[in-house]
N, C-alpha and C. Protein backbone atom coordinates (compact mmCIF):
# COMPACT_ATOMS: atom_id res chain seq x y z
N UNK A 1 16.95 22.53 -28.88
CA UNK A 1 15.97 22.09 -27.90
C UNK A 1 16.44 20.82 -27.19
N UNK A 2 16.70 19.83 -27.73
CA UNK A 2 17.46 18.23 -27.30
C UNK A 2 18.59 18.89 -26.51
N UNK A 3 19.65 20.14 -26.87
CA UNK A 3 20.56 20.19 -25.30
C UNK A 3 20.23 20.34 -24.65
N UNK A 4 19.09 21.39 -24.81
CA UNK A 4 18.47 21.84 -23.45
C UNK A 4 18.08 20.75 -22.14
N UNK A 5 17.13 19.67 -22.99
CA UNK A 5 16.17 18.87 -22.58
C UNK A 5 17.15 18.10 -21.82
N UNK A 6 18.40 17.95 -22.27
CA UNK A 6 19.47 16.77 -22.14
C UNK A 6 20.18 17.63 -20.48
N UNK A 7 20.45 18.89 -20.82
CA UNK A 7 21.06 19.60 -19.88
C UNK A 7 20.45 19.91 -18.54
N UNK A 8 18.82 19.94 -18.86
CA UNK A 8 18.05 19.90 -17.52
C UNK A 8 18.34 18.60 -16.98
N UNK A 9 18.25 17.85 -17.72
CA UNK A 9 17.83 16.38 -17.05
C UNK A 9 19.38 15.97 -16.50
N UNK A 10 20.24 16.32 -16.91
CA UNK A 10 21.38 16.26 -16.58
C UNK A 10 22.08 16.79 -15.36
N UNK A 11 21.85 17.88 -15.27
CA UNK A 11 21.94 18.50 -13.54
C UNK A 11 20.71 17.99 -12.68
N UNK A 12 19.74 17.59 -12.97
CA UNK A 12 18.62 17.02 -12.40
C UNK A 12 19.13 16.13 -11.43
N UNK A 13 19.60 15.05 -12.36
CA UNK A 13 20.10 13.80 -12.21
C UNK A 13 21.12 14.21 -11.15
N UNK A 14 22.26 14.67 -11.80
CA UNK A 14 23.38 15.36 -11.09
C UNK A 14 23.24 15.68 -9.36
N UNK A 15 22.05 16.40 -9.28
CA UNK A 15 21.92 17.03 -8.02
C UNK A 15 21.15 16.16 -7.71
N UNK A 16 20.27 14.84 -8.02
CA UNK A 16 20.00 13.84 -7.21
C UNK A 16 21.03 12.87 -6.74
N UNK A 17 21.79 12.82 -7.62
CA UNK A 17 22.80 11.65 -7.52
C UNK A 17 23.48 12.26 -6.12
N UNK A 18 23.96 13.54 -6.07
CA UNK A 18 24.88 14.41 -4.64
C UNK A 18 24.33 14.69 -3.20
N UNK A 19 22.54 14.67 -3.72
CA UNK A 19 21.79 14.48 -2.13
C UNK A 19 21.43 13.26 -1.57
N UNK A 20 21.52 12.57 -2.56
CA UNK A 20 21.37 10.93 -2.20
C UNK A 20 23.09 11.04 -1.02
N UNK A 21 24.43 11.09 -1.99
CA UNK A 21 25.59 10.71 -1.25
C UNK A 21 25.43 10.83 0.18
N UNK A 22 24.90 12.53 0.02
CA UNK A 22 25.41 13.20 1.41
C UNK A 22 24.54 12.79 2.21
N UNK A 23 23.52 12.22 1.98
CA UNK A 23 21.98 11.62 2.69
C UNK A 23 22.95 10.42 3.26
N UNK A 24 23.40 9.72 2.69
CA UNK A 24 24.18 7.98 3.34
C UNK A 24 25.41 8.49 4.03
N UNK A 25 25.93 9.61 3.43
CA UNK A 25 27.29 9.78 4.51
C UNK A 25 26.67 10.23 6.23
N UNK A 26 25.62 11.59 6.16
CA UNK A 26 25.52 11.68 7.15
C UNK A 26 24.76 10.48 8.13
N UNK A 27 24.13 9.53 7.09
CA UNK A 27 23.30 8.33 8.08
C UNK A 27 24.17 7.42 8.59
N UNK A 28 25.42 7.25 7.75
CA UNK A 28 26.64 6.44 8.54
C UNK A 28 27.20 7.09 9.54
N UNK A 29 27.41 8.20 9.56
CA UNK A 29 28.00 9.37 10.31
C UNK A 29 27.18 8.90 11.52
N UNK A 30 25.48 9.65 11.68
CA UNK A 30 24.52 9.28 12.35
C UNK A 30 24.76 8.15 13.18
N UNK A 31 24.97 7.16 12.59
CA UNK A 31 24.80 5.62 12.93
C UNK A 31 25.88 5.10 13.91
N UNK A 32 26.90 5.18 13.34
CA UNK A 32 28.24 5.59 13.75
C UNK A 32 28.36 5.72 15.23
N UNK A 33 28.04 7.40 15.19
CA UNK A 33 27.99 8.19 16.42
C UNK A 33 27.18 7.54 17.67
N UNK A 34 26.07 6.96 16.96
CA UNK A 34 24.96 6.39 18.18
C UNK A 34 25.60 5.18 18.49
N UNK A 35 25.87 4.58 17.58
CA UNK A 35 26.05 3.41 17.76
C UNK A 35 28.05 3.15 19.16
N UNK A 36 28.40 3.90 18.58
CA UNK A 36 29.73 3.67 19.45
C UNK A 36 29.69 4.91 20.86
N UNK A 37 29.44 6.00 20.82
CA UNK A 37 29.14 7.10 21.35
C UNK A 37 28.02 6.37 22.73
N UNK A 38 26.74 6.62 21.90
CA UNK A 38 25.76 6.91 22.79
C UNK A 38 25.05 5.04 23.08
N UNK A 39 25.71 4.00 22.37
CA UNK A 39 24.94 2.58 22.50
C UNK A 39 24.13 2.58 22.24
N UNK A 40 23.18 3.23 21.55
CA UNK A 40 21.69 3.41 20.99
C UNK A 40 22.15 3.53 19.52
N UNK A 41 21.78 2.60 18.39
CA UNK A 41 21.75 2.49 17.42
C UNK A 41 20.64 2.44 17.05
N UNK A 42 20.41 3.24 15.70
CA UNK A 42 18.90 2.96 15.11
C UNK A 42 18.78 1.62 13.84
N UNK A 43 17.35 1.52 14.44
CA UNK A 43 17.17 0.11 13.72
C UNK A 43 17.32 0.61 12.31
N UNK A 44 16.38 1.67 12.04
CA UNK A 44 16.30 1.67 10.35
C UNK A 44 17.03 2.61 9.72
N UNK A 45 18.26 2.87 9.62
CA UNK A 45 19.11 3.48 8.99
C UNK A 45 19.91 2.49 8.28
N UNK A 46 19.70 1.11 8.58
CA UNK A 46 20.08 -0.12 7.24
C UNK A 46 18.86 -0.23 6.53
N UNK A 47 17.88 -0.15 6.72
CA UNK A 47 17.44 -0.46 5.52
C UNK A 47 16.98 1.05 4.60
N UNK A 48 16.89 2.31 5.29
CA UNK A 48 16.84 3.07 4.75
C UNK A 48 17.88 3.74 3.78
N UNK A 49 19.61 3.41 4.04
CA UNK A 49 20.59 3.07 3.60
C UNK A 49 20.87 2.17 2.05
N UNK A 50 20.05 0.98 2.43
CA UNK A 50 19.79 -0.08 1.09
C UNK A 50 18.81 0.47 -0.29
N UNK A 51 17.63 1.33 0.83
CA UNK A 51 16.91 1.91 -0.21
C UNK A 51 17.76 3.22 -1.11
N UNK A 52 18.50 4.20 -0.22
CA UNK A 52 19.11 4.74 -0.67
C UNK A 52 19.89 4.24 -2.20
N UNK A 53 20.43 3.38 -1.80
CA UNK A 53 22.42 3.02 -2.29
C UNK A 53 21.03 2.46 -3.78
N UNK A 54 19.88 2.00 -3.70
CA UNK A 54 19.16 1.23 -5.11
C UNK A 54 18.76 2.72 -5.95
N UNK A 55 18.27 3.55 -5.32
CA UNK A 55 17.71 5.04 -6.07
C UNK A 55 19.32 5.39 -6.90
N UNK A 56 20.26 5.33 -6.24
CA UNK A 56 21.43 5.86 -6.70
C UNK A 56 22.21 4.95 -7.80
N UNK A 57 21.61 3.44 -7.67
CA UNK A 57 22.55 2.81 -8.65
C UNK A 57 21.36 2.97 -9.81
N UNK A 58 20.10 3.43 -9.71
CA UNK A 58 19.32 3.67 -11.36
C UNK A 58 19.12 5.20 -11.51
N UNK A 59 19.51 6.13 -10.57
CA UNK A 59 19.94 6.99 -11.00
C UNK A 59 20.79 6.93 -11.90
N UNK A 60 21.96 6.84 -11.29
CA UNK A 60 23.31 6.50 -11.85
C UNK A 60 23.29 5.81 -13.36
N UNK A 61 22.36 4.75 -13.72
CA UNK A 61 22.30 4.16 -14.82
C UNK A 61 21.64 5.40 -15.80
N UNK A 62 20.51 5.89 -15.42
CA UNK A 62 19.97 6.54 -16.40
C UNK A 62 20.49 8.01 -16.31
N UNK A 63 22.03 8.44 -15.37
CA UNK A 63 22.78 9.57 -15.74
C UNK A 63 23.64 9.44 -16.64
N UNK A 64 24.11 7.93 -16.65
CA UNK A 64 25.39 7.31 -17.49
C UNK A 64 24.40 7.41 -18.81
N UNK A 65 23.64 6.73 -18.88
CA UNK A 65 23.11 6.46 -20.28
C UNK A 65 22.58 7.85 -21.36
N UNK A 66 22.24 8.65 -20.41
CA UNK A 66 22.19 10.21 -20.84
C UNK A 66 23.02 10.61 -21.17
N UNK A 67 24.22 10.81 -20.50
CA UNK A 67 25.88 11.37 -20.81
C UNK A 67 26.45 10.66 -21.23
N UNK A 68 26.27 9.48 -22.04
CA UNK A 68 26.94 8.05 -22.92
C UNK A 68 28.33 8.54 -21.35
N UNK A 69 28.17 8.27 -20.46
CA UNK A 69 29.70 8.22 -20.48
C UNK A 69 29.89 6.73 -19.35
N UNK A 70 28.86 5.10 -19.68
CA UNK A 70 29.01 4.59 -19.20
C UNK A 70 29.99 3.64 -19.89
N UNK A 71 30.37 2.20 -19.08
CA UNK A 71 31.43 1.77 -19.90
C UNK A 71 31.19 1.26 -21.08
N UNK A 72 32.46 1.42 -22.21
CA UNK A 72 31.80 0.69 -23.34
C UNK A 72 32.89 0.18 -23.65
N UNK A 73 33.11 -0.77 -24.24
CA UNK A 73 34.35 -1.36 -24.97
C UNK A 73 34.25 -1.43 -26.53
N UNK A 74 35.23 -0.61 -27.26
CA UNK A 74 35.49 -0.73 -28.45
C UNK A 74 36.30 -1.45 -29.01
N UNK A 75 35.21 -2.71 -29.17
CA UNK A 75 36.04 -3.92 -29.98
C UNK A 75 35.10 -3.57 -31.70
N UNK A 76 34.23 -3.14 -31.65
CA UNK A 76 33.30 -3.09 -33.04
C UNK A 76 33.56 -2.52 -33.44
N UNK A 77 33.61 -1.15 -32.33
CA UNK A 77 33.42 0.25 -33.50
C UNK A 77 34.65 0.93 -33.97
N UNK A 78 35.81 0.28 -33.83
CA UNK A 78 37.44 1.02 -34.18
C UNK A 78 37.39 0.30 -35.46
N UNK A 79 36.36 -0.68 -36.07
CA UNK A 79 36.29 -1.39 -37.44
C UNK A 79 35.26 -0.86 -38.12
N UNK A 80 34.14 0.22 -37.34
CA UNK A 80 32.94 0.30 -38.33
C UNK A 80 33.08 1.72 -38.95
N UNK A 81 32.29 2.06 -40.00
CA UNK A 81 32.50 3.22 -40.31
C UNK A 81 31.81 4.20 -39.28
N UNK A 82 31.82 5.71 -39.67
CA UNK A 82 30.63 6.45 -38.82
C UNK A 82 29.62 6.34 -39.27
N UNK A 83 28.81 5.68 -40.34
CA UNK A 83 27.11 5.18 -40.36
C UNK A 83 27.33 4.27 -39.79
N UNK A 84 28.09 3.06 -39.78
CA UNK A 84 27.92 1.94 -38.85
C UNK A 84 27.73 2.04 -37.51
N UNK A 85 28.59 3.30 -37.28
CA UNK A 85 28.93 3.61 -35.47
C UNK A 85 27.11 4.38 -35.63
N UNK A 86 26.50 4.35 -35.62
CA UNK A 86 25.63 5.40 -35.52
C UNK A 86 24.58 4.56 -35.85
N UNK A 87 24.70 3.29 -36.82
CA UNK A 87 23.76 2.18 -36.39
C UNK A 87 23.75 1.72 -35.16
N UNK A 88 24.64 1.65 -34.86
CA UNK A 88 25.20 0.87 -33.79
C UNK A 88 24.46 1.38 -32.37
N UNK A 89 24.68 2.76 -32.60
CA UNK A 89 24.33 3.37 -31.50
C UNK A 89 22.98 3.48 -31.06
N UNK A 90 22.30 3.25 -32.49
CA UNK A 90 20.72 3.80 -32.72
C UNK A 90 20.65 2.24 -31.75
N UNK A 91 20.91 0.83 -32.79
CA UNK A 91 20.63 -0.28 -31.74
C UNK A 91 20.34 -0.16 -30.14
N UNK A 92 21.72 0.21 -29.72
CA UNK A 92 21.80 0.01 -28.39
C UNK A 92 20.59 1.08 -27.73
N UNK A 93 20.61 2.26 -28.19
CA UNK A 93 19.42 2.84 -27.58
C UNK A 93 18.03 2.59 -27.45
N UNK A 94 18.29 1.81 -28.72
CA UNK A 94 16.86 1.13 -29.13
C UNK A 94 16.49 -0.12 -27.87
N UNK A 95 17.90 -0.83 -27.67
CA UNK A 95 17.52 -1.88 -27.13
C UNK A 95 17.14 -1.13 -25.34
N UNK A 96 17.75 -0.16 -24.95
CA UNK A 96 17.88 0.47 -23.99
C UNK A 96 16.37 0.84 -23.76
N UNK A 97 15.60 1.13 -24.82
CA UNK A 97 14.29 2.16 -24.85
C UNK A 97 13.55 1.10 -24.26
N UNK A 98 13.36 0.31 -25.17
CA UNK A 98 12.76 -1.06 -25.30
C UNK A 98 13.00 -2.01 -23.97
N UNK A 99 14.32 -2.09 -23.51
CA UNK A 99 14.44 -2.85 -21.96
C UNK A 99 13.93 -1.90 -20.88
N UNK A 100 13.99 -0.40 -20.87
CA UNK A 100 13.84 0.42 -20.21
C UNK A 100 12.37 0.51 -19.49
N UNK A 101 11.70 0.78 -21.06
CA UNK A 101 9.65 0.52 -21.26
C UNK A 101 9.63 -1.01 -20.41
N UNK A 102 10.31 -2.30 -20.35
CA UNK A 102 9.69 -3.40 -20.42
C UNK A 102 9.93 -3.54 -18.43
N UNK A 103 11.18 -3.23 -18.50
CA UNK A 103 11.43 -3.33 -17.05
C UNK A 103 9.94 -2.12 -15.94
N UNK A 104 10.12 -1.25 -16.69
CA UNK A 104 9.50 -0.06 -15.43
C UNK A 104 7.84 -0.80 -15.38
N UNK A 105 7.10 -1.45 -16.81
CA UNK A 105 5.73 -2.41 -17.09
C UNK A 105 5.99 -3.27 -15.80
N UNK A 106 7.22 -4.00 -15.78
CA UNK A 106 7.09 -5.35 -15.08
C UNK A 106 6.66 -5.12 -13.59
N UNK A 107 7.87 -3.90 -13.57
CA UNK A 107 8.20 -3.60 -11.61
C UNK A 107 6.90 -3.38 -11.24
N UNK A 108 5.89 -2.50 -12.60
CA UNK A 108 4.75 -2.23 -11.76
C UNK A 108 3.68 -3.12 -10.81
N UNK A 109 3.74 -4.75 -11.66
CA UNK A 109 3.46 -6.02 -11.20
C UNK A 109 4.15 -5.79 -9.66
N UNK A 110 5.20 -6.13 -9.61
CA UNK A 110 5.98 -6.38 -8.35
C UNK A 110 5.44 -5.77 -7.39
N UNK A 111 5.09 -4.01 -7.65
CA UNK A 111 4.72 -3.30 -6.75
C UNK A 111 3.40 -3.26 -6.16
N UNK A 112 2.45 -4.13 -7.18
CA UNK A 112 1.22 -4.19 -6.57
C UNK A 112 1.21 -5.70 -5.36
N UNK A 113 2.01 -6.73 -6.07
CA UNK A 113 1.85 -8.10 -5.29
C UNK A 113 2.99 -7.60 -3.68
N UNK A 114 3.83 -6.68 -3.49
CA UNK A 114 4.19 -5.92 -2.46
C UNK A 114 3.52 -5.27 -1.55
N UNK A 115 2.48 -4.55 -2.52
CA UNK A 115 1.72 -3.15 -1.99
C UNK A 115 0.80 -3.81 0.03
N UNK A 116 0.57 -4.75 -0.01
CA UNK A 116 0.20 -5.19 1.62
C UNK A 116 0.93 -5.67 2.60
N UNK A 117 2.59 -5.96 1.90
CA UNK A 117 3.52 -6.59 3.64
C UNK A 117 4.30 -4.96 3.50
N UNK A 118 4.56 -4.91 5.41
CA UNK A 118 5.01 -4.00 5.79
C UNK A 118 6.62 -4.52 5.98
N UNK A 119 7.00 -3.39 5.43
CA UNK A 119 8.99 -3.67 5.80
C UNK A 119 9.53 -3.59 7.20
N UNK A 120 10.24 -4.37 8.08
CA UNK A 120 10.44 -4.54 9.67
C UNK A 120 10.42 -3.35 10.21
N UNK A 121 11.18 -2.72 10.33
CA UNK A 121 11.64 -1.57 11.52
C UNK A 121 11.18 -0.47 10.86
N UNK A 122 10.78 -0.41 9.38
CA UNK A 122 10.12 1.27 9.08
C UNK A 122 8.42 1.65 9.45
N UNK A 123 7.62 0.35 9.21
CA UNK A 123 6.60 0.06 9.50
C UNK A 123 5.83 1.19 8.29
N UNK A 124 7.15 0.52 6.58
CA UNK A 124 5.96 1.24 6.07
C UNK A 124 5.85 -0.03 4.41
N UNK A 125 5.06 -0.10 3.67
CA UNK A 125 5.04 -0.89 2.31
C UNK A 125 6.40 -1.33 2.13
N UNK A 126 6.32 -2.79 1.72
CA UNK A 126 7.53 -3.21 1.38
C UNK A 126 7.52 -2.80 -0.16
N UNK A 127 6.62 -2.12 -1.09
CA UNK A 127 6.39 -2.02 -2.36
C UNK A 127 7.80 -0.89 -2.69
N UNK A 128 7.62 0.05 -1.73
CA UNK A 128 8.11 1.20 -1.79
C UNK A 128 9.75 0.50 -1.97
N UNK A 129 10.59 -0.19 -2.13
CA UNK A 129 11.78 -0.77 -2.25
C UNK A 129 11.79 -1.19 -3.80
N UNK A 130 10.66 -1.53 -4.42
CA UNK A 130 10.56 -1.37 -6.14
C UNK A 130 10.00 -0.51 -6.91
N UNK A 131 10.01 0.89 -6.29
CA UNK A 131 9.81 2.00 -7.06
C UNK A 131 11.13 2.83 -8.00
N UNK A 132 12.25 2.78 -7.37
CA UNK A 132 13.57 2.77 -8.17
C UNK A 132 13.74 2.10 -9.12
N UNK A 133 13.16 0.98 -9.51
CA UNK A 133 13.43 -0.05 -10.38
C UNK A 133 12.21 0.54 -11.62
N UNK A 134 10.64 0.88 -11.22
CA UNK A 134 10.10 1.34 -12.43
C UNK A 134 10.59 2.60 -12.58
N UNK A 135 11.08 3.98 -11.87
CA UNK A 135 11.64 4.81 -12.47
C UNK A 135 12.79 5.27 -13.28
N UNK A 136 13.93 3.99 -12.58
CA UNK A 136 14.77 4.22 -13.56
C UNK A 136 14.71 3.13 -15.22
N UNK A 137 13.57 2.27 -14.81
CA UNK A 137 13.40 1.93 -16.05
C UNK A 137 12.65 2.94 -17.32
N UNK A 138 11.79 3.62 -16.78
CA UNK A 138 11.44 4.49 -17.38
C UNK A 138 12.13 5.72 -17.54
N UNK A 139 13.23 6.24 -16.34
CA UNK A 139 14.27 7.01 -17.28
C UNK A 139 15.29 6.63 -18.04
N UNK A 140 15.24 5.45 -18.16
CA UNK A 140 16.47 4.69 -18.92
C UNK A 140 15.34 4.77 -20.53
N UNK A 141 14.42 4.70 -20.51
CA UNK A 141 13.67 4.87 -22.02
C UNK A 141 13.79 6.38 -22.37
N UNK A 142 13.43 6.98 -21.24
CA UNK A 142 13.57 8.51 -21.40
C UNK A 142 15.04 8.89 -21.99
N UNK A 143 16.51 8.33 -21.47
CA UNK A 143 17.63 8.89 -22.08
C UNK A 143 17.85 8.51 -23.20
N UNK A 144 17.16 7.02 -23.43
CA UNK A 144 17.71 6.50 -24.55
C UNK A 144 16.96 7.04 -25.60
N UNK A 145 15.57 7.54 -25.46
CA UNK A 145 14.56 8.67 -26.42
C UNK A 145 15.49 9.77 -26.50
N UNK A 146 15.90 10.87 -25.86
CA UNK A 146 16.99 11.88 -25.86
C UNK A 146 18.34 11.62 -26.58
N UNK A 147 18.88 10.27 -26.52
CA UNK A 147 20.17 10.30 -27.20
C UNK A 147 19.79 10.08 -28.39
N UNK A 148 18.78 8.95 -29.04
CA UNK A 148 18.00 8.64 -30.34
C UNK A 148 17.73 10.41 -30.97
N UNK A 149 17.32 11.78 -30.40
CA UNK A 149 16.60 12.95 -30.64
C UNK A 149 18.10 13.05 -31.02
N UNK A 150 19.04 13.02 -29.86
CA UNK A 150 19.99 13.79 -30.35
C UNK A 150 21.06 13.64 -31.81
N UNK A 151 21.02 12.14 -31.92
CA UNK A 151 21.60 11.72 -32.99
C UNK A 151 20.75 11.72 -34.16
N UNK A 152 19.20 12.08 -34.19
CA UNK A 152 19.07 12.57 -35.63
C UNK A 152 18.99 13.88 -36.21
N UNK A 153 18.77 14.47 -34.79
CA UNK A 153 19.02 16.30 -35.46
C UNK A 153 20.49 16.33 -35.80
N UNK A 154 21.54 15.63 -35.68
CA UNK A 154 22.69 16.08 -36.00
C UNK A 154 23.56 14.83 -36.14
N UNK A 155 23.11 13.95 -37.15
CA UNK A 155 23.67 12.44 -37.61
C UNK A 155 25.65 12.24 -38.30
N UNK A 156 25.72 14.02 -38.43
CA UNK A 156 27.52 13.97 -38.02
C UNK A 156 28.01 13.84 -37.38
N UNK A 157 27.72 14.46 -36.28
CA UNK A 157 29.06 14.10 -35.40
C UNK A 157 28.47 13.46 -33.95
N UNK A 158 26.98 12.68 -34.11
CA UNK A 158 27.01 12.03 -32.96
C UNK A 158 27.44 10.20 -33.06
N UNK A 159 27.87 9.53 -32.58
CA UNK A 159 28.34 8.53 -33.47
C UNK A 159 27.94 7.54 -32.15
């Protein structure tokens, strides 16, 4: 059940992370074109751009943290055993769960003291620019709940 759960959320992620790209390539493309082409540049394709490039860097965090395949440096664990490595791991997820829950609580603050100035050229909530921040805090609890599932149904060989 945990691959499964892991494998949805995983192409999920996946295929958000690839419509986001192609969303900023064609808006540079877009931008580009108007801008040198036709002298008509649009105002809000920078900041719609910024909002972009933030969805994609907590995407990105809570795809890495799902697929452990963000950076890690092994200075500890080439000394610990595999229960140690697997303490170790439980920690960091733990601390992950725990920063994950505390961050997505906070942003929600942010988003209400936001929720009445309008952002320049979109003419829409400036709140809407800290909604990436409570979701990927809360999928960053979500992967780190999934990797915690995954390492106790099978405490051999996840380390």
């Amino acid at each position: 059940m945990e691959a499964r759960v892991r494998a949805v959320l995983s192409r999920g992620l996946q295929g958000l992370i690839g419509a986001i790209v192609v969303c900023l390539v064609a808006l540079a493309f877009l931008q580009v074109v108007l801008r040198y082409v036709f002298a008509a540049p649009l105002l809000w394709v920078e900041e719609i751009s910024v909002m972009a490039l933030i969805w994609l860097a907590w995407i990105g965090v809570v795809y890495l943290w799902l697929s452990r395949a963000h950076i890690a440096v092994d200075l500890i664990t080439t000394v610990l055993t595999p229960a140690g490595r697997r303490r170790l791991a439980h920690a960091f997820d733990g601390l992950a769960l725990l920063g994950g829950a505390v961050l997505g609580l906070i942003s929600l603050g942010t988003i209400e003291i936001y929720s009445g100035f309008e952002m320049g050229s979109l003419e829409i909530e400036a709140a809407i620019k800290y909604y990436p921040i409570t979701a990927g805090g809360a999928g960053l609890a979500v992967a780190a709940i999934v990797n915690i599932w995954r390492r106790l149904g099978s405490p051999e060989d996840a380390a």
